[in-house]
PDB file of N, CA and C in Angstrom:
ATOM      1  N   UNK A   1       0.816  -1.196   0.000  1.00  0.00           N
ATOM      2  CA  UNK A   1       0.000   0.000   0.000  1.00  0.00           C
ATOM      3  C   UNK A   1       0.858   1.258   0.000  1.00  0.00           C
ATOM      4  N   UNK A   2       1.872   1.089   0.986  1.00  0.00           N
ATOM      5  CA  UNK A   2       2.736   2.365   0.972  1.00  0.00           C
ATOM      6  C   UNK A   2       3.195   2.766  -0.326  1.00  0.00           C
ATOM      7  N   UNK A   3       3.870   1.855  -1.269  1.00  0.00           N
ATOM      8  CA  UNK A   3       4.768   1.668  -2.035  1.00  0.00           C
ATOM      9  C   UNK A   3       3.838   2.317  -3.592  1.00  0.00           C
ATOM     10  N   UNK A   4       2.680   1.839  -3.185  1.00  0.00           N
ATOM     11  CA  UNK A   4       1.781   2.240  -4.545  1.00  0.00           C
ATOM     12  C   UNK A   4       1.314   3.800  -4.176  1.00  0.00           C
ATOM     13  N   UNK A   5       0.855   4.043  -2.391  1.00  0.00           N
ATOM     14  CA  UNK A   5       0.401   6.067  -2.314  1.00  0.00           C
ATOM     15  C   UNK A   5       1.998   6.240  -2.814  1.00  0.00           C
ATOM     16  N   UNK A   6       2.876   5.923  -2.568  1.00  0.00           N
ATOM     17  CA  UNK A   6       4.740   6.726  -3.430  1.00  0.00           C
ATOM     18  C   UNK A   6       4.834   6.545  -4.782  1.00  0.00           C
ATOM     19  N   UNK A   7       3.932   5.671  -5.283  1.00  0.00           N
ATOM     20  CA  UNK A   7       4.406   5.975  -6.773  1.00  0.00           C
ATOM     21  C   UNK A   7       3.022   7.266  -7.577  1.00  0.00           C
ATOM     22  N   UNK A   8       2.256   7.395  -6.748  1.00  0.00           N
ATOM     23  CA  UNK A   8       1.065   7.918  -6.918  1.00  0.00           C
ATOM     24  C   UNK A   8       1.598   9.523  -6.537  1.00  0.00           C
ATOM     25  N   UNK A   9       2.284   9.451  -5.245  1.00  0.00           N
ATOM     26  CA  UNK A   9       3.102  10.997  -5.380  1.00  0.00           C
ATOM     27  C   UNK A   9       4.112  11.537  -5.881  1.00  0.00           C
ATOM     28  N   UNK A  10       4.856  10.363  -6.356  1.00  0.00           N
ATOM     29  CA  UNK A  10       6.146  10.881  -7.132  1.00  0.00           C
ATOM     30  C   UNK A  10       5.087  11.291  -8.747  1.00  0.00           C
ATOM     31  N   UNK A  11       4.177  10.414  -9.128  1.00  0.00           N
ATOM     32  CA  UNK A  11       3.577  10.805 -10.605  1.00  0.00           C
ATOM     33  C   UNK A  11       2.672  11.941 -10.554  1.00  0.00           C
ATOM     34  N   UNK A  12       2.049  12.598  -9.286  1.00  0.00           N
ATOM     35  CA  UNK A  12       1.869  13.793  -9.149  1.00  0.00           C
ATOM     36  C   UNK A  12       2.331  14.712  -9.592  1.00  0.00           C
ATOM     37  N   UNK A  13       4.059  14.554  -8.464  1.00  0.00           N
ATOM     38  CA  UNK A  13       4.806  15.777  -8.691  1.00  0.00           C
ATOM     39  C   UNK A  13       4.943  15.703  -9.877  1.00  0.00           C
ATOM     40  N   UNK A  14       5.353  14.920 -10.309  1.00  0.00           N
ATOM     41  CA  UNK A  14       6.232  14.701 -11.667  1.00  0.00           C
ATOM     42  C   UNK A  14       5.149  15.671 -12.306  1.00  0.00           C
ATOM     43  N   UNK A  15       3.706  15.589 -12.164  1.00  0.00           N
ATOM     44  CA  UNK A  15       2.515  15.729 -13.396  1.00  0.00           C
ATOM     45  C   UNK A  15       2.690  17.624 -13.500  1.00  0.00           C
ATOM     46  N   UNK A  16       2.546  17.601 -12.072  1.00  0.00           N
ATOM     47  CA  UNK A  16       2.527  19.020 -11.640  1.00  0.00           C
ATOM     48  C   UNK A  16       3.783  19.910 -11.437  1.00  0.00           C
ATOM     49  N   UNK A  17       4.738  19.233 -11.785  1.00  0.00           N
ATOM     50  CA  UNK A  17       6.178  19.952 -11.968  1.00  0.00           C
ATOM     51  C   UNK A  17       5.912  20.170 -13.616  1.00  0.00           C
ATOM     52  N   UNK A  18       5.661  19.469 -14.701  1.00  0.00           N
ATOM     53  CA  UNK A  18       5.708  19.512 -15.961  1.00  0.00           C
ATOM     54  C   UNK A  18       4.473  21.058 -16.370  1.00  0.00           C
ATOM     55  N   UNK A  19       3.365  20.791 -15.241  1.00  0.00           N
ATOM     56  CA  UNK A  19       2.057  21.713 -15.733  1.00  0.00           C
ATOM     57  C   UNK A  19       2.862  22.990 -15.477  1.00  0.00           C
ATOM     58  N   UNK A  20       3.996  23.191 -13.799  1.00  0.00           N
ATOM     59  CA  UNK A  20       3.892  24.719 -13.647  1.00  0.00           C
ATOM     60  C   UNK A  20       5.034  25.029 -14.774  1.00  0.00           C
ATOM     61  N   UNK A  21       5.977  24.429 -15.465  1.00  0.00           N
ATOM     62  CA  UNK A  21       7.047  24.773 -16.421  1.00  0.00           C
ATOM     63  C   UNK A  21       6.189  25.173 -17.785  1.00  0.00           C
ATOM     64  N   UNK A  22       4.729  24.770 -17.587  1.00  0.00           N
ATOM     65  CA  UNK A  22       4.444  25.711 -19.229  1.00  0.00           C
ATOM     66  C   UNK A  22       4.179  26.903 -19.175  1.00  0.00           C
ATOM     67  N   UNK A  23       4.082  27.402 -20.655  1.00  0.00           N
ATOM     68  CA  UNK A  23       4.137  29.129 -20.915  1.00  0.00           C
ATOM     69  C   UNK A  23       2.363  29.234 -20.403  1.00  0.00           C
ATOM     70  N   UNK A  24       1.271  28.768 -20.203  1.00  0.00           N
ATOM     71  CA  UNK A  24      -0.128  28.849 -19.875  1.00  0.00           C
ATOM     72  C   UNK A  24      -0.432  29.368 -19.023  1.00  0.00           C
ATOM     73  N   UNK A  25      -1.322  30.209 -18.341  1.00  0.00           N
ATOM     74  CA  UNK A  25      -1.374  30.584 -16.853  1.00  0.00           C
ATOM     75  C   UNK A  25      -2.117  29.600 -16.749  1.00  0.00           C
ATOM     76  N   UNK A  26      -3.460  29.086 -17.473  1.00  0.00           N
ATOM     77  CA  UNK A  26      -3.941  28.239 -16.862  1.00  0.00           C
ATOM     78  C   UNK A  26      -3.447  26.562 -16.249  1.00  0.00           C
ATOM     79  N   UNK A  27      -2.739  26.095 -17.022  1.00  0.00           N
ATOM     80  CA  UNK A  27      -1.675  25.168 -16.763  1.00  0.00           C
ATOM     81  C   UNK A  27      -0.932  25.190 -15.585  1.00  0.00           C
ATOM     82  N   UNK A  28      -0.470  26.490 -15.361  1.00  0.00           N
ATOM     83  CA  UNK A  28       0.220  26.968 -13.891  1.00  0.00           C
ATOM     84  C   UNK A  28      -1.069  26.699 -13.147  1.00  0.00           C
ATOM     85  N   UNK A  29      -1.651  27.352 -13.120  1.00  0.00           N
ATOM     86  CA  UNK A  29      -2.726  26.801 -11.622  1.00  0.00           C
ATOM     87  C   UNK A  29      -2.941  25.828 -11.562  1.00  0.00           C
ATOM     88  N   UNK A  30      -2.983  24.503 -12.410  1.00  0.00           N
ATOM     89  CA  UNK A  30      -3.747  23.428 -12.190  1.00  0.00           C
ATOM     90  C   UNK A  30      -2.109  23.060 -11.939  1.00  0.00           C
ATOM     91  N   UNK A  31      -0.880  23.177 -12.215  1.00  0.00           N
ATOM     92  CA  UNK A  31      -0.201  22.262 -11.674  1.00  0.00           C
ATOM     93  C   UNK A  31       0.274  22.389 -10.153  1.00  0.00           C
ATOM     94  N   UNK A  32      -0.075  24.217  -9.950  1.00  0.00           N
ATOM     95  CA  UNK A  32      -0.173  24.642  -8.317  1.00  0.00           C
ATOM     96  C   UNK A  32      -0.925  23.665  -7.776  1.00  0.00           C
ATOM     97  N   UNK A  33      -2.619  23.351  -8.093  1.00  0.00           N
ATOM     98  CA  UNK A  33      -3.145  22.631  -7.468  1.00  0.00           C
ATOM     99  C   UNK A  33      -2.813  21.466  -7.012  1.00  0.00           C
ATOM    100  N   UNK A  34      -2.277  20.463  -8.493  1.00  0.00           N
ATOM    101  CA  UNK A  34      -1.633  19.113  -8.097  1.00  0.00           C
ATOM    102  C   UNK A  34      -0.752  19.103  -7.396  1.00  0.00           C
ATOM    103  N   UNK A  35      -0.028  20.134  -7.028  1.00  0.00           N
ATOM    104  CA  UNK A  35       1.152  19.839  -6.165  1.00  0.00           C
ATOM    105  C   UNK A  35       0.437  20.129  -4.623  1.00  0.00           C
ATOM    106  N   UNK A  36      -0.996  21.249  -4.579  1.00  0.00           N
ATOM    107  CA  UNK A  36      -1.245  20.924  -3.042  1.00  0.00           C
ATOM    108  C   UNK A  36      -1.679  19.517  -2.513  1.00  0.00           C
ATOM    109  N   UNK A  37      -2.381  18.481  -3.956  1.00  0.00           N
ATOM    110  CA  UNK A  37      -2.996  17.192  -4.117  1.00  0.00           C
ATOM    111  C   UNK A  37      -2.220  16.372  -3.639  1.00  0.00           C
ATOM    112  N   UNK A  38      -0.691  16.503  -4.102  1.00  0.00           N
ATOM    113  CA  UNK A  38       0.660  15.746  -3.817  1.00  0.00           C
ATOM    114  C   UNK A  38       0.698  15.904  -2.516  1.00  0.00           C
ATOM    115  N   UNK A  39       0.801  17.059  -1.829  1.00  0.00           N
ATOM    116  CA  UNK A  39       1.222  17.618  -0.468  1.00  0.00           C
ATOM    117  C   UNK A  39       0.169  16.902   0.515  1.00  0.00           C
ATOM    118  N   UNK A  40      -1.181  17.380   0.181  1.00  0.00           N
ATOM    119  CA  UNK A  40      -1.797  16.798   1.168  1.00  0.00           C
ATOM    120  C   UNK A  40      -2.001  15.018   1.258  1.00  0.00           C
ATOM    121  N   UNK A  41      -1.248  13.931  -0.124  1.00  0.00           N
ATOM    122  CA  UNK A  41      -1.394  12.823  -0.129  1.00  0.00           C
ATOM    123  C   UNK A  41      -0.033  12.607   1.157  1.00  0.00           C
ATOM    124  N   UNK A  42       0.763  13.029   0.773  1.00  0.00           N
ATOM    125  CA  UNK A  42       2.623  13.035   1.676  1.00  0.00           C
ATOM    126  C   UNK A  42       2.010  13.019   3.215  1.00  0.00           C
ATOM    127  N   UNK A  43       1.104  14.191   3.554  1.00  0.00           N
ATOM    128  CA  UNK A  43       0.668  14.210   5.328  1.00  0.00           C
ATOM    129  C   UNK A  43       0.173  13.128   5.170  1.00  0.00           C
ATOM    130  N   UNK A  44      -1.318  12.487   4.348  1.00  0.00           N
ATOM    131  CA  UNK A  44      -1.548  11.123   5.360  1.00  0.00           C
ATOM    132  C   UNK A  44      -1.092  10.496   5.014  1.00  0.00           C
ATOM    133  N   UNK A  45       0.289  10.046   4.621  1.00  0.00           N
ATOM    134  CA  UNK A  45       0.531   8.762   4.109  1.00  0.00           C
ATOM    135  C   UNK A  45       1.472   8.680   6.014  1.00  0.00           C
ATOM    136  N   UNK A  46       2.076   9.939   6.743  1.00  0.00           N
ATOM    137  CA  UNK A  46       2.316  10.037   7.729  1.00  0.00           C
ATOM    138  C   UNK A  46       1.390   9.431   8.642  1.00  0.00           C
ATOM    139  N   UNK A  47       0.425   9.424   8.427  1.00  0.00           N
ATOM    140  CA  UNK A  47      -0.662   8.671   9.745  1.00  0.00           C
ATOM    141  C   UNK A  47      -0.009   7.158   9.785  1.00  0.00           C
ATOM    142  N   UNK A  48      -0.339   6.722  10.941  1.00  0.00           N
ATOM    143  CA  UNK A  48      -0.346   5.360  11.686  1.00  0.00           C
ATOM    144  C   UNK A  48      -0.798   4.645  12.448  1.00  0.00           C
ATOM    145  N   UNK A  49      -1.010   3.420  11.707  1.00  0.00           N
ATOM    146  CA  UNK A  49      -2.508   2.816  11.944  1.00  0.00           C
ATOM    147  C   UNK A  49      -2.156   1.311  12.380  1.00  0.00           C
ATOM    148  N   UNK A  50      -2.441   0.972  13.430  1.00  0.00           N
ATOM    149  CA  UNK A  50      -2.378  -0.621  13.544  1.00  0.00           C
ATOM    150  C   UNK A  50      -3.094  -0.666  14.666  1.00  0.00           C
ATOM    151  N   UNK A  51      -3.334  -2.187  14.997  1.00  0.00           N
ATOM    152  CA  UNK A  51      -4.029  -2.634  16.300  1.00  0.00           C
ATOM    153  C   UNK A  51      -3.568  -2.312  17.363  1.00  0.00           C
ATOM    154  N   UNK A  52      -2.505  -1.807  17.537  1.00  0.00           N
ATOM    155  CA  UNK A  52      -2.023  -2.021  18.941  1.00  0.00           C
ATOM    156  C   UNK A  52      -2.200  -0.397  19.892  1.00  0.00           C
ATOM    157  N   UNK A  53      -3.260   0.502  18.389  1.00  0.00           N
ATOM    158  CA  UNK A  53      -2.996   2.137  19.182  1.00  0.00           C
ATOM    159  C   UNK A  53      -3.982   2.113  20.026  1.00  0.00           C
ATOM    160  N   UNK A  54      -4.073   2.785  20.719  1.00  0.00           N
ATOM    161  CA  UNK A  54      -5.355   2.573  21.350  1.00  0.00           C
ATOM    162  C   UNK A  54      -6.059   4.487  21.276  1.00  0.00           C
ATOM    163  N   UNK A  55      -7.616   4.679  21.969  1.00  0.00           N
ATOM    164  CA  UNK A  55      -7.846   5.567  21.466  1.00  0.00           C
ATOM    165  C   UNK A  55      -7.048   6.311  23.154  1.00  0.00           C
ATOM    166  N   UNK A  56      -6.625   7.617  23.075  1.00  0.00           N
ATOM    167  CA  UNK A  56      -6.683   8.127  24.085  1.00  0.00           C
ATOM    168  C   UNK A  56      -7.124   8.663  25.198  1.00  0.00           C
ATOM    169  N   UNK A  57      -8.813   9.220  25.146  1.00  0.00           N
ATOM    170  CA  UNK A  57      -9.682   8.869  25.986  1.00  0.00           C
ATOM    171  C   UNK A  57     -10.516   7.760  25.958  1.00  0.00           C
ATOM    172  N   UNK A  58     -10.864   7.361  25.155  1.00  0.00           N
ATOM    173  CA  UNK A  58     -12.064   6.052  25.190  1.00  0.00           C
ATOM    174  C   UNK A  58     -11.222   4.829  25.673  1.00  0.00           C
ATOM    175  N   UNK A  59     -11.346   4.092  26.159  1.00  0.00           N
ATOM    176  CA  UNK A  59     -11.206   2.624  26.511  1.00  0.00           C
ATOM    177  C   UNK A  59     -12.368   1.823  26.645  1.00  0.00           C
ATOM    178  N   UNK A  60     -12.041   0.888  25.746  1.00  0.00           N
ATOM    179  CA  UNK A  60     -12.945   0.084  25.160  1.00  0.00           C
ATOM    180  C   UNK A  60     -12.502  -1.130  24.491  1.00  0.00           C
ATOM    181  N   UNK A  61     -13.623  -1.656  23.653  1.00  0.00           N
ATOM    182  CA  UNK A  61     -12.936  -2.885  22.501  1.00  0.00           C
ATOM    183  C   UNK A  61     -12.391  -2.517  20.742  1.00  0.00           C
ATOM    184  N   UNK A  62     -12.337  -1.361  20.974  1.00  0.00           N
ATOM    185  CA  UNK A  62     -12.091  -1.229  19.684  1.00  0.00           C
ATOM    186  C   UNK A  62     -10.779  -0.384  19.882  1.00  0.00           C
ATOM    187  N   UNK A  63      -9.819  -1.062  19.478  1.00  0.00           N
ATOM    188  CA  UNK A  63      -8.610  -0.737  19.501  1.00  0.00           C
ATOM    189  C   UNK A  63      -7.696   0.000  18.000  1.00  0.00           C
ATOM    190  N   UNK A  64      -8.710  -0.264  17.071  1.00  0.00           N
ATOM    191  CA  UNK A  64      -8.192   0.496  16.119  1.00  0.00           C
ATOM    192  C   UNK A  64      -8.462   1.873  16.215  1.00  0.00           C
ATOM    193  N   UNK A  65      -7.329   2.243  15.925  1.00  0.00           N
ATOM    194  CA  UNK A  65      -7.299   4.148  15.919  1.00  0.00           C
ATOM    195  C   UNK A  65      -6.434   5.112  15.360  1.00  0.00           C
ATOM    196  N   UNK A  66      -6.874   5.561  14.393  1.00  0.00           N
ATOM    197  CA  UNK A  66      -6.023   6.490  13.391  1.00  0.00           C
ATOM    198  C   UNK A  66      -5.935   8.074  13.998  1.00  0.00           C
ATOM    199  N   UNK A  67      -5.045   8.553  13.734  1.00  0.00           N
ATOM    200  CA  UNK A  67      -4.399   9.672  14.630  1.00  0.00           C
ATOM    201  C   UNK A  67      -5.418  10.815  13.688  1.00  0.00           C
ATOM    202  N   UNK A  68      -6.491  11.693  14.716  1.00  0.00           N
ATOM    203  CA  UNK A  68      -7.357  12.384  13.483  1.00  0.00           C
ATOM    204  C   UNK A  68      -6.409  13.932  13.245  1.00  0.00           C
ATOM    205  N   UNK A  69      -5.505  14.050  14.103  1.00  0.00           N
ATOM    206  CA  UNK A  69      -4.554  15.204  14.246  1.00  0.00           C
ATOM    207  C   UNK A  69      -4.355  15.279  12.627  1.00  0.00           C
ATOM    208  N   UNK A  70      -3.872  14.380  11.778  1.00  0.00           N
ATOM    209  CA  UNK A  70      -3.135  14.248  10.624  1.00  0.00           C
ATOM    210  C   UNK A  70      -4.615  15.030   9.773  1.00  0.00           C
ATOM    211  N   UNK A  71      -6.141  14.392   9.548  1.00  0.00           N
ATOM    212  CA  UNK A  71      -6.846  14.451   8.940  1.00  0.00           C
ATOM    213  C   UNK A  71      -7.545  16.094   8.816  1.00  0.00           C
ATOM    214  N   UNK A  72      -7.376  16.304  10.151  1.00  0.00           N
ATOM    215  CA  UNK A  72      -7.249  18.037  10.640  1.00  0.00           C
ATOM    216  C   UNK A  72      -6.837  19.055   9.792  1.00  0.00           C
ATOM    217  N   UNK A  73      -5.631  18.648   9.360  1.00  0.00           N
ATOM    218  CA  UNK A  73      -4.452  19.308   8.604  1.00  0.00           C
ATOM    219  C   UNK A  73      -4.371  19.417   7.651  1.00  0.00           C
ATOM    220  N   UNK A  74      -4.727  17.712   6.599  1.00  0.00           N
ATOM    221  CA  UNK A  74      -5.288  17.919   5.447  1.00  0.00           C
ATOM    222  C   UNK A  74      -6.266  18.589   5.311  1.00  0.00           C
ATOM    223  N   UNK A  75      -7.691  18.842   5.976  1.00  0.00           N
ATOM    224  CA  UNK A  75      -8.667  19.090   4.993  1.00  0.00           C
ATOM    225  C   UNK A  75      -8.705  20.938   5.241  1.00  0.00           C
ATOM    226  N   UNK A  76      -7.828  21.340   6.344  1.00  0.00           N
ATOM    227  CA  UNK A  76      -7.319  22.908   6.242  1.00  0.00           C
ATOM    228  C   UNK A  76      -6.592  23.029   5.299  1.00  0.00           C
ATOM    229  N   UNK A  77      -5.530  22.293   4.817  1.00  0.00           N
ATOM    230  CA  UNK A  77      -4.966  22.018   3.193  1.00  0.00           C
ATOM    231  C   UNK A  77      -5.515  22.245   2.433  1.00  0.00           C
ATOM    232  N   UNK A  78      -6.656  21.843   2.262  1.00  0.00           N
ATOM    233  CA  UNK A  78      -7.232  21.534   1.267  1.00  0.00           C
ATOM    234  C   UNK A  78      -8.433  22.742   1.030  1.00  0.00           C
ATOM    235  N   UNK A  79      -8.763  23.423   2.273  1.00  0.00           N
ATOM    236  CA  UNK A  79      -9.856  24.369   1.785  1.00  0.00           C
ATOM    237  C   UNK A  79      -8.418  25.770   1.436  1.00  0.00           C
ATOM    238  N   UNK A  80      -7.513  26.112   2.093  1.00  0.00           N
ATOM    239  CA  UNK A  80      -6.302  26.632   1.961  1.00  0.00           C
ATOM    240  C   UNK A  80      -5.972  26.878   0.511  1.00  0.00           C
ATOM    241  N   UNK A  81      -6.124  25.169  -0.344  1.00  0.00           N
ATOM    242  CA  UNK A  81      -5.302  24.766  -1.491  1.00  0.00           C
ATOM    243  C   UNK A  81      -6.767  25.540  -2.350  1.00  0.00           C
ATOM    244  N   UNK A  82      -7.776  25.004  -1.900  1.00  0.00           N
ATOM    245  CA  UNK A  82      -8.968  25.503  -2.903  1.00  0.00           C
ATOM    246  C   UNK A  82      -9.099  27.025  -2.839  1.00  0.00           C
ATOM    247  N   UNK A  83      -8.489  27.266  -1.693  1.00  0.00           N
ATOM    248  CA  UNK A  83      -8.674  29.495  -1.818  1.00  0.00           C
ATOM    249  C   UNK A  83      -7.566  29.810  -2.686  1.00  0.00           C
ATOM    250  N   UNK A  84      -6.281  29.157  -2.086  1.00  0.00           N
ATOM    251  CA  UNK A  84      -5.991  29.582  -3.373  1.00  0.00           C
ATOM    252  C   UNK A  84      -5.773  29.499  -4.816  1.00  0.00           C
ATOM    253  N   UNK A  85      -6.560  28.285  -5.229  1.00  0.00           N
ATOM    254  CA  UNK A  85      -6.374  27.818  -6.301  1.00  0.00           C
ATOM    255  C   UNK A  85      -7.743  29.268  -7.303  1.00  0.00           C
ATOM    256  N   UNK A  86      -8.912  29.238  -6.779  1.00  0.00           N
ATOM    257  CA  UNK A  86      -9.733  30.572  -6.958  1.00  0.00           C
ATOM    258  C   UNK A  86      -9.170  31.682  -7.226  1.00  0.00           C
ATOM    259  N   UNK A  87      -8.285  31.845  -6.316  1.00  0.00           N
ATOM    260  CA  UNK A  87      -7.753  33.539  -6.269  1.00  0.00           C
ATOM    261  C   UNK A  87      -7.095  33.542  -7.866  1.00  0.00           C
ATOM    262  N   UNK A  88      -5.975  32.733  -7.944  1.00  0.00           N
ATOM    263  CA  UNK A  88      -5.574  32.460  -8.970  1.00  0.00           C
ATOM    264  C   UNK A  88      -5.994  32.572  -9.871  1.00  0.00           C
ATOM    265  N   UNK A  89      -7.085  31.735 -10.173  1.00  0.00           N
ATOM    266  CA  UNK A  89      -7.879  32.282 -11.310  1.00  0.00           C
ATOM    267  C   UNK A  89      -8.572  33.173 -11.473  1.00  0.00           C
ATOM    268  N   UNK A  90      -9.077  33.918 -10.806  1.00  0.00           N
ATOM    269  CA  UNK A  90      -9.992  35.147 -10.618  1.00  0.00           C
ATOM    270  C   UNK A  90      -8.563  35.740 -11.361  1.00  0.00           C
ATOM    271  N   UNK A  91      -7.647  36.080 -10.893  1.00  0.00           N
ATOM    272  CA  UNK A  91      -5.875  36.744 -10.959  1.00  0.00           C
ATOM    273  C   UNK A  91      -6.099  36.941 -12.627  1.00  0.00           C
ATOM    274  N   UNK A  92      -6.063  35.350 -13.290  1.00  0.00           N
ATOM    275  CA  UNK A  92      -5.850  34.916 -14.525  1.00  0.00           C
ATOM    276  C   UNK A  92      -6.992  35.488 -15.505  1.00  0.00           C
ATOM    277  N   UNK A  93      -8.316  35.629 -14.892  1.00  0.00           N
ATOM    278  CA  UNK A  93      -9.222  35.728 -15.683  1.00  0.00           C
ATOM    279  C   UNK A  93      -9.128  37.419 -15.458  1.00  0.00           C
ATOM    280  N   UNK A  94      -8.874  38.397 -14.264  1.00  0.00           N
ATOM    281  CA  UNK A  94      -8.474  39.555 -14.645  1.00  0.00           C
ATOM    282  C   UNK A  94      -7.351  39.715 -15.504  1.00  0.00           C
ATOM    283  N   UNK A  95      -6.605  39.089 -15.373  1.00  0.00           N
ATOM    284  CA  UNK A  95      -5.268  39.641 -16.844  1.00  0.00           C
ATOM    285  C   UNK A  95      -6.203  39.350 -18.125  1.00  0.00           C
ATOM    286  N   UNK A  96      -6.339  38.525 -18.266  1.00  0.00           N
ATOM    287  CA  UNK A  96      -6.786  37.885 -19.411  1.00  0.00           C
ATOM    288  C   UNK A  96      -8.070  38.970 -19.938  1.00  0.00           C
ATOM    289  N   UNK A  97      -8.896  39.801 -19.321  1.00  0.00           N
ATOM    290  CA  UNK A  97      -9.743  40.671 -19.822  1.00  0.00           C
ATOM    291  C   UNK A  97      -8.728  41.456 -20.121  1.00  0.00           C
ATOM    292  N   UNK A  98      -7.809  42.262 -19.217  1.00  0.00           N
ATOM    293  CA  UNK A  98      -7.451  43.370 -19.903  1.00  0.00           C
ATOM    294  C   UNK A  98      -6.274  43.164 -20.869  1.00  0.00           C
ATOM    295  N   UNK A  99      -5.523  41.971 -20.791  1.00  0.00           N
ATOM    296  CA  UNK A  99      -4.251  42.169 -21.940  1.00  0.00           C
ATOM    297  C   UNK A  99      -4.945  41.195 -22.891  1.00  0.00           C
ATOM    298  N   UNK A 100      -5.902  40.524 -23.012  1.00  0.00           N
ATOM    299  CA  UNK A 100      -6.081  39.643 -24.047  1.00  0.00           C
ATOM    300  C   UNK A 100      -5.081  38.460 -24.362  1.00  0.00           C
ATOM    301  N   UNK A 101      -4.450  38.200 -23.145  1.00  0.00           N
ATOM    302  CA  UNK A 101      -3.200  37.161 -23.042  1.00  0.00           C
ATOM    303  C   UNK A 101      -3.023  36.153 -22.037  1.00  0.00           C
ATOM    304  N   UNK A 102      -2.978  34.987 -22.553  1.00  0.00           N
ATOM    305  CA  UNK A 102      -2.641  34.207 -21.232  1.00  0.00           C
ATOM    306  C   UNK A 102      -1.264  33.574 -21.429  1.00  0.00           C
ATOM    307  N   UNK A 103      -0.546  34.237 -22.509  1.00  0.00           N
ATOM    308  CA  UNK A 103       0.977  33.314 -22.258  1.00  0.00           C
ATOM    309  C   UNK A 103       1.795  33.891 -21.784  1.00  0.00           C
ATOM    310  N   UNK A 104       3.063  33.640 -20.535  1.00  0.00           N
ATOM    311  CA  UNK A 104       3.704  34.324 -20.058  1.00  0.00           C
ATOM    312  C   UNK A 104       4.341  35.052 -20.914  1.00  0.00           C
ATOM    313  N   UNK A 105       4.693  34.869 -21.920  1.00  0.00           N
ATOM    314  CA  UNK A 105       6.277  35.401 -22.584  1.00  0.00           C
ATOM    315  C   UNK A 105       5.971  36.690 -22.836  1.00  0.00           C
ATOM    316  N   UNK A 106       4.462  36.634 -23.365  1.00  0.00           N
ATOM    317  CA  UNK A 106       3.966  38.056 -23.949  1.00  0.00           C
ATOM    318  C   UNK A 106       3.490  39.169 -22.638  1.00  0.00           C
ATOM    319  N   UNK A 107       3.253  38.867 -21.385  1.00  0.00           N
ATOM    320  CA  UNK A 107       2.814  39.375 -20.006  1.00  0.00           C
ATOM    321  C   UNK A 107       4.237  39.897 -19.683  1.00  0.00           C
ATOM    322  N   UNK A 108       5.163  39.103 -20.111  1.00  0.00           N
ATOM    323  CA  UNK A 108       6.841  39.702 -19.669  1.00  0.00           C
ATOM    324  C   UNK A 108       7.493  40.591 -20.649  1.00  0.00           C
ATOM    325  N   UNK A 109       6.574  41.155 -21.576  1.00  0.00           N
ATOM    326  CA  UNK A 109       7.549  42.016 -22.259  1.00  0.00           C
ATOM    327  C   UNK A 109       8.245  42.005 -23.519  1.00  0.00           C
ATOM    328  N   UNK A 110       8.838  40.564 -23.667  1.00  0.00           N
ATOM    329  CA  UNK A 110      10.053  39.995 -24.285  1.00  0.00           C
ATOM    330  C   UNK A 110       9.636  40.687 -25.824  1.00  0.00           C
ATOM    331  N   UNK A 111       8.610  40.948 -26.331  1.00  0.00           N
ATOM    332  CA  UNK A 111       8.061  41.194 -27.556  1.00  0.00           C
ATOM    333  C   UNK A 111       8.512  42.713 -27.699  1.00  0.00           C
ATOM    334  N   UNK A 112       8.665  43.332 -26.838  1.00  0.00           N
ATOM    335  CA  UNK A 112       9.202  44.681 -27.339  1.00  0.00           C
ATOM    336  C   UNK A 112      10.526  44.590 -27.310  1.00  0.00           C
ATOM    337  N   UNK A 113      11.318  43.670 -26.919  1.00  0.00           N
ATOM    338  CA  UNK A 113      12.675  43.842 -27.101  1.00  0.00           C
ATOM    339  C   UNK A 113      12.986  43.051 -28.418  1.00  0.00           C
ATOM    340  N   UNK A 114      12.284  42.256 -29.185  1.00  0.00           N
ATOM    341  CA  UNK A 114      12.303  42.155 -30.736  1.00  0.00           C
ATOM    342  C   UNK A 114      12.276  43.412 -31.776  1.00  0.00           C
ATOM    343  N   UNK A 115      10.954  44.207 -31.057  1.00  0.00           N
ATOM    344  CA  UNK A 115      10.468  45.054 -32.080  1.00  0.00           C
ATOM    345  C   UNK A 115      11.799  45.959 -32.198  1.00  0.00           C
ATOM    346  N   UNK A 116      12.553  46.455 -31.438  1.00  0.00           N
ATOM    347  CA  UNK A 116      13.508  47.606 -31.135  1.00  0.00           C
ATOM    348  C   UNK A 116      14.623  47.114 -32.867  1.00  0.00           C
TER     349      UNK A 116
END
């Protein structure tokens, strides 16, 4: 199980390292996103789970117990990852009205140092 959530986050990053290297803004946000997707898979793969935890107040028969500290964290991640994944685009969709552009190269300029 471990071995398959690690190949599942290394093909994340990998996905979302390739999205933020394009010239797209939109591409950039979605590979921002996958990488918070990556991030928040990395915290629970940190949780730990076997028979032998017990809960810390309850005593009882049910001895299985997953640490909810970890689950906490993700899903503040995750509303975190979703604000800013919004802002972003709100960001993108204001450039994009006023320059009529969503590729970096042309947002940076580089086109007037041809024309010269």
């Amino acid at each position: 199980m471990n071995l398959i959530l690690l190949f599942v986050i290394g093909f994340l990053v990998f996905i979302g390292t390739y999205m933020i290297l394009s010239l797209n803004l939109i591409r950039i946000v979605i590979g921002i996103s996958i990488y918070t997707h990556a991030g928040n898979l990395i915290i629970m793969s940190m949780g730990h789970y076997s028979n032998k935890m017990v809960e810390p107040l309850i005593h009882g028969s049910n001895n299985n117990f997953v640490d909810p500290l970890l689950q906490a964290i993700v899903l503040t991640a995750i509303v975190i990852g979703f604000a800013m994944t919004a802002f972003l685009l709100v960001l993108i969709y204001r450039t994009y009205r006023v320059t009529k552009e969503s590729d970096i190269n042309v947002l940076r300029g580089e086109e007037d140092k041809h024309e010269q």
